[in-house]
Protein backbone atom coordinates (compact mmCIF):
# COMPACT_ATOMS: atom_id res chain seq x y z
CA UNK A 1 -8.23 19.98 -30.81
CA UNK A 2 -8.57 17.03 -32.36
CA UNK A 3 -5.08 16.56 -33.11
CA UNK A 4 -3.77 17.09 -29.24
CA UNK A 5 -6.31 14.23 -28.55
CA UNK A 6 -4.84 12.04 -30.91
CA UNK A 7 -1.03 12.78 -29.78
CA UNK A 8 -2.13 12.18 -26.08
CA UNK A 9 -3.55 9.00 -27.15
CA UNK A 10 -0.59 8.26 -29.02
CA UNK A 11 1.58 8.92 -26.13
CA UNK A 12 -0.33 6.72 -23.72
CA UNK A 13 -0.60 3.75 -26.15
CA UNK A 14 3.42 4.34 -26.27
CA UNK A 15 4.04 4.01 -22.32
CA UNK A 16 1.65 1.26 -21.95
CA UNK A 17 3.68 -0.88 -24.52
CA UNK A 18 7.08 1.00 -23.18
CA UNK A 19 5.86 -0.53 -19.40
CA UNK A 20 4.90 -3.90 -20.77
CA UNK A 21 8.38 -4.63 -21.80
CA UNK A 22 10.02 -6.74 -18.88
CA UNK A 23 13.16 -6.96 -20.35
CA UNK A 24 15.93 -4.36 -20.17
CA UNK A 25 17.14 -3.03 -23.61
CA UNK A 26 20.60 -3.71 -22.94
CA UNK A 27 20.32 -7.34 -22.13
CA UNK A 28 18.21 -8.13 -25.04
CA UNK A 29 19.88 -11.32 -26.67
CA UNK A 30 22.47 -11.87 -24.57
CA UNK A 31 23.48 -13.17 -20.78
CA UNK A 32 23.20 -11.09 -18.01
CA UNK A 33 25.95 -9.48 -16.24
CA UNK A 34 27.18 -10.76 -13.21
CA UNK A 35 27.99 -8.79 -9.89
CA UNK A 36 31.43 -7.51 -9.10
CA UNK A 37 32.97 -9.20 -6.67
CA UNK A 38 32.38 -8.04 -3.03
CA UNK A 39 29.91 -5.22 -4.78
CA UNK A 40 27.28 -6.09 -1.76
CA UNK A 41 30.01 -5.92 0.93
CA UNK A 42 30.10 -1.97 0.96
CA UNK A 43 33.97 -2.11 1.44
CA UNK A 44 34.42 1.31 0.52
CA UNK A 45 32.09 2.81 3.28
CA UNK A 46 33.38 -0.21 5.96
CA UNK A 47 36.90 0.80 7.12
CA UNK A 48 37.21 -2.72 8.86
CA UNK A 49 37.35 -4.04 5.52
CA UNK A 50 38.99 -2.19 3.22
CA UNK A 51 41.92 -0.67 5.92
CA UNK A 52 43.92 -3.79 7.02
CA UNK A 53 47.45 -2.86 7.81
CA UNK A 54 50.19 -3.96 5.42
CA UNK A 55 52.09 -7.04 6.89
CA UNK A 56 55.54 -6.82 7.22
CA UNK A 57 57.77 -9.29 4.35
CA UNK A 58 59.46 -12.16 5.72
CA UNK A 59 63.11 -12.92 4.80
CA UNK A 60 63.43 -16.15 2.95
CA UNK A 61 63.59 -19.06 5.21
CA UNK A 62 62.65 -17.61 8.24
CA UNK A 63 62.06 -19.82 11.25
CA UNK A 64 58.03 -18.31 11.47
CA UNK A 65 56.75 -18.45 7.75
CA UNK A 66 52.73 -16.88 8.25
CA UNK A 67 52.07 -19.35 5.14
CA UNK A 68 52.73 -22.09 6.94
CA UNK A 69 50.05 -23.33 9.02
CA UNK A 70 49.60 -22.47 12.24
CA UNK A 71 47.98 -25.54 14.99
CA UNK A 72 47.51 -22.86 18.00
CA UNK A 73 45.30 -20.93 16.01
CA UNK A 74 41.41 -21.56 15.95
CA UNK A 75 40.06 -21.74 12.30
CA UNK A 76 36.89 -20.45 13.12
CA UNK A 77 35.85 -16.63 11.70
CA UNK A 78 36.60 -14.39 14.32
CA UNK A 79 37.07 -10.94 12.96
CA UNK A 80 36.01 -9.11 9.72
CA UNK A 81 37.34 -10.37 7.02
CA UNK A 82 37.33 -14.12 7.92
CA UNK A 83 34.92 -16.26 5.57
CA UNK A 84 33.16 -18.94 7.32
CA UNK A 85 30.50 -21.47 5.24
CA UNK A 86 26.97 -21.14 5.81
CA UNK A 87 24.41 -24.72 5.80
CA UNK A 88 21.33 -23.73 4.39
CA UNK A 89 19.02 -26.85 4.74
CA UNK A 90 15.36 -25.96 4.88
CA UNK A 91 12.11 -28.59 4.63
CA UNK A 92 8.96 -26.75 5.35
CA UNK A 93 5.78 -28.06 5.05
CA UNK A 94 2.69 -26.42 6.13
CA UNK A 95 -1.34 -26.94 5.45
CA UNK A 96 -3.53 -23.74 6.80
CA UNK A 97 -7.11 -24.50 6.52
CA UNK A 98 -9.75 -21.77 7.76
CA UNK A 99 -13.36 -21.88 7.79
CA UNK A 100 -15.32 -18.77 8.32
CA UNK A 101 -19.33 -18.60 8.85
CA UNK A 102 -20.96 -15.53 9.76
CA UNK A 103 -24.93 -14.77 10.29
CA UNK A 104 -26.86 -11.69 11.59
CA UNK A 105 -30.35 -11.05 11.24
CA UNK A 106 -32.14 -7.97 13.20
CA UNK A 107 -35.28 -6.93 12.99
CA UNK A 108 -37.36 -3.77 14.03
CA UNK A 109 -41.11 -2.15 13.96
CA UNK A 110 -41.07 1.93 14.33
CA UNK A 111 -44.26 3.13 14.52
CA UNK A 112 -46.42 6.10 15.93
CA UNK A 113 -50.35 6.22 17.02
CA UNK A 114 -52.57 8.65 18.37
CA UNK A 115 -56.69 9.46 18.15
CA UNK A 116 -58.65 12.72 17.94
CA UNK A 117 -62.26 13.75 18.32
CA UNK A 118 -64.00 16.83 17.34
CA UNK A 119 -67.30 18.38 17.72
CA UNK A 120 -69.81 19.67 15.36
CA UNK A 121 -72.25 22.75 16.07
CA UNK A 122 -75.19 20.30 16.00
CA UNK A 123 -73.56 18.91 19.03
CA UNK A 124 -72.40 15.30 17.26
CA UNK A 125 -69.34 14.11 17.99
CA UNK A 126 -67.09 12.58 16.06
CA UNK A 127 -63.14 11.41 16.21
CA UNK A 128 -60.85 8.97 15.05
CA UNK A 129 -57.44 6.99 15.47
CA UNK A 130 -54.45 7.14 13.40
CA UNK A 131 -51.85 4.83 13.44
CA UNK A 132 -48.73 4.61 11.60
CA UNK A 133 -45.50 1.56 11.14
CA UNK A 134 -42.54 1.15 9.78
CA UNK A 135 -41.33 -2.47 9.79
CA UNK A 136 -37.40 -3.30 9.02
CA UNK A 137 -35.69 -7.09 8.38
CA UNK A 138 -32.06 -7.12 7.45
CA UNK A 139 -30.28 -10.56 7.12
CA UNK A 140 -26.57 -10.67 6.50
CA UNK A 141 -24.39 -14.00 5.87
CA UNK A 142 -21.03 -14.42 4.75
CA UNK A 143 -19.11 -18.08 4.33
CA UNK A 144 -15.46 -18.40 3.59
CA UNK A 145 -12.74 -21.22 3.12
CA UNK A 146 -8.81 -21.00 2.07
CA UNK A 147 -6.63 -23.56 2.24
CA UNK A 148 -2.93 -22.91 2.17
CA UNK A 149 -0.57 -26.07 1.17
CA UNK A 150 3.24 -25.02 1.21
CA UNK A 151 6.08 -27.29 0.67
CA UNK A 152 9.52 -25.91 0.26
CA UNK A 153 13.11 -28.15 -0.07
CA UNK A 154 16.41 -26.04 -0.44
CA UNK A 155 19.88 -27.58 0.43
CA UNK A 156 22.64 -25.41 -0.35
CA UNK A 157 26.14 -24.47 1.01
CA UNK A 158 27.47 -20.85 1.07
CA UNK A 159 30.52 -18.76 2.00
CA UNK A 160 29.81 -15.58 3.65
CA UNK A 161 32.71 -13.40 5.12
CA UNK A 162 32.31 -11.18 8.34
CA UNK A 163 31.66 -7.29 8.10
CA UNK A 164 31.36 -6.47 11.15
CA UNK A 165 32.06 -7.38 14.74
CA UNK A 166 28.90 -5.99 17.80
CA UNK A 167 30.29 -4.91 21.11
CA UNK A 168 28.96 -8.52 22.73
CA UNK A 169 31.07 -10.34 20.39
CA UNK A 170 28.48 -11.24 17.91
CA UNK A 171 29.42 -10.90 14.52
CA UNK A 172 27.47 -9.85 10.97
CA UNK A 173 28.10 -11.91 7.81
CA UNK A 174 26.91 -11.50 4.70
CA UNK A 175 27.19 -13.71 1.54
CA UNK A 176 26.39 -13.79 -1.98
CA UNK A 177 26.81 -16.66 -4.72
CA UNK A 178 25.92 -16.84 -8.71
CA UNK A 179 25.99 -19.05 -10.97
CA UNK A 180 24.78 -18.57 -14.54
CA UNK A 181 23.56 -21.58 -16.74
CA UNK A 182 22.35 -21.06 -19.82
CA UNK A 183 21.70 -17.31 -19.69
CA UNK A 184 20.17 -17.80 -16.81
CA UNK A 185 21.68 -16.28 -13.56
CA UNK A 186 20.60 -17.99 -10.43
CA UNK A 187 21.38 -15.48 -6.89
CA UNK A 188 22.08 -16.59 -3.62
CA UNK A 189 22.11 -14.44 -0.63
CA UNK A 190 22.20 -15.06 3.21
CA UNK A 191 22.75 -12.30 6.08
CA UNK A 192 22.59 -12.35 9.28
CA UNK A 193 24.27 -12.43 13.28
CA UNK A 194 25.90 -14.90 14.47
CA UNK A 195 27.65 -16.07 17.78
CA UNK A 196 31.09 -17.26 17.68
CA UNK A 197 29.88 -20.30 20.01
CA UNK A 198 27.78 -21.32 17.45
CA UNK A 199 30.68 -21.60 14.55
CA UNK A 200 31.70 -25.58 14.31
CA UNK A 201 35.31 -26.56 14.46
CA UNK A 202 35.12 -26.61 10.78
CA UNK A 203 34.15 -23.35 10.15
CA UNK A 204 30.65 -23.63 9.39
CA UNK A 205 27.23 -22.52 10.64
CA UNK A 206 23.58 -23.95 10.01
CA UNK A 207 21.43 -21.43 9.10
CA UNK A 208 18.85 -22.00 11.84
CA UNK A 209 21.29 -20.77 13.79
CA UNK A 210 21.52 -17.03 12.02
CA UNK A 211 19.57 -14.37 14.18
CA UNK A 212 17.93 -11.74 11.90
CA UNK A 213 18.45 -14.37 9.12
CA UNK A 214 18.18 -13.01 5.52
CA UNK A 215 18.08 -15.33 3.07
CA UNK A 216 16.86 -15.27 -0.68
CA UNK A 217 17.58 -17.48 -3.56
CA UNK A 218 16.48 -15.95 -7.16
CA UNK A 219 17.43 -15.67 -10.40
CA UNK A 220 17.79 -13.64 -13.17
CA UNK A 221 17.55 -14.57 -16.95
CA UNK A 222 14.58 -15.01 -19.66
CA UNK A 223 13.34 -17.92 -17.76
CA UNK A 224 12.71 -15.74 -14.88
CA UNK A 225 11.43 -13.05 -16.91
CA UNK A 226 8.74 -15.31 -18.98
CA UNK A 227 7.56 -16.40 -15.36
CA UNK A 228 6.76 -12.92 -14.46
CA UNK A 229 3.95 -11.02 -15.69
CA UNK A 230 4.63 -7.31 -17.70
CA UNK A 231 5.15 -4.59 -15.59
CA UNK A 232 1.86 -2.70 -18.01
CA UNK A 233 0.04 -5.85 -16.48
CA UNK A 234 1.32 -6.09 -13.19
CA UNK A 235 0.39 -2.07 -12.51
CA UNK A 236 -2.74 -2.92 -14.42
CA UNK A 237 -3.25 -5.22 -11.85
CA UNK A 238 -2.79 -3.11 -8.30
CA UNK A 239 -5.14 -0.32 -10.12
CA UNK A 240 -7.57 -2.39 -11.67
CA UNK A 241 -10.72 -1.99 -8.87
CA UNK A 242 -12.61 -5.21 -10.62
């Protein structure tokens, strides 16, 4: 018996150290991998982009070369496959500061009375009253404060290509950038619809003009994992009831 208890012991002591490890064992002491290219694309379950039609070969010195350039012909994306650059600019600033004050106070008296009287064989009389309370006081306050200060600065420039083309017109992009410095892998991402109308004559769209914008910018890397807690802790954390 009290062998199982020690191997169960053992066992637990082994995940909890097992879950505290936020690194993977295959990227211990060296850089992480980066994506493949067009990985988050999908092109092997999007037909639009992975079945364009062969183009026939020009002769040599043809009067219409398609590498040539072409001044009836809009640059803007228009179908999927075109890349067009996405403006991410964003200043936010924001201060939330709530006040909360709450007070109750009730009070209450439950009570019963009654009298009685009785006679003896002497002929004497003789009674009495009886009275009974029960006197309640509850008092309930609550104060609270939080103050929220937010400021947020990101200015970057990505090239997202079209997926996918909606029967108004509209079209869905999607984008994805890394860089890695130092071991360190910093991600881009940005998603979204767009409206041709809204694509410059340069071929580029501010973001605050993305409906359904997604947009992250990460990393991965030790830096990033040294700035996030264990995942022992962080479970520790959402069962922890203190």
């Amino acid at each position: 018996m009290k062998n199982s208890m020690n191997k169960a012991i053992l066992a637990a002591a082994t995940l909890v150290l097992l879950a505290g490890c936020a690194t993977k064992p295959e990227e211990i002491g060296r850089a992480p991998d980066l994506s493949p290219v067009a990985a988050h694309l999908g092109m092997e379950n999007n037909p639009q982009l992975s079945g364009y039609p062969v183009r026939p070969s020009k002769a040599s010195y043809s009067l219409w070369d398609q590498r040539s350039t072409n001044f009836f012909k809009d640059p803007r994306a228009a179908t999927p496959g075109d890349v067009l650059t996405v403006i991410i600019s964003i200043n936010d600033r924001a201060n939330l500061d709530n006040k909360t004050d709450r007070e109750r106070v009730s009070k209450g008296i439950y009570g019963a009375g009654g009298s009685f009287a009785t006679s003896s064989l002497s002929g004497a009389a003789a009674g009495g009253d009886m009275d009974a309370s029960v006197n309640t006081h509850s008092d309930s306050k609550s104060k609270g404060k939080g103050t929220i200060e937010r400021s947020e600065d990101i200015r970057l420039q990505v090239a997202a290509i079209v997926t996918d083309t909606l029967p108004n017109g509209n079209m869905i992009i999607r984008g994805s950038q890394e860089v890695r410095v130092n071991n360190e892998l910093r991600v881009l991402n940005v998603a979204g619809v767009v409206r041709p109308r809204d694509i410059s004559g340069n071929n580029t769209i501010s973001y605050d003009k993305i409906a359904e914008a997604r947009i992250s910018y990460g990393g991965r890397g030790r830096l990033s994992e040294i700035q996030q807690p264990p995942y022992g802790q962080q479970i520790l954390d959402q069962v922890s009831p203190f």
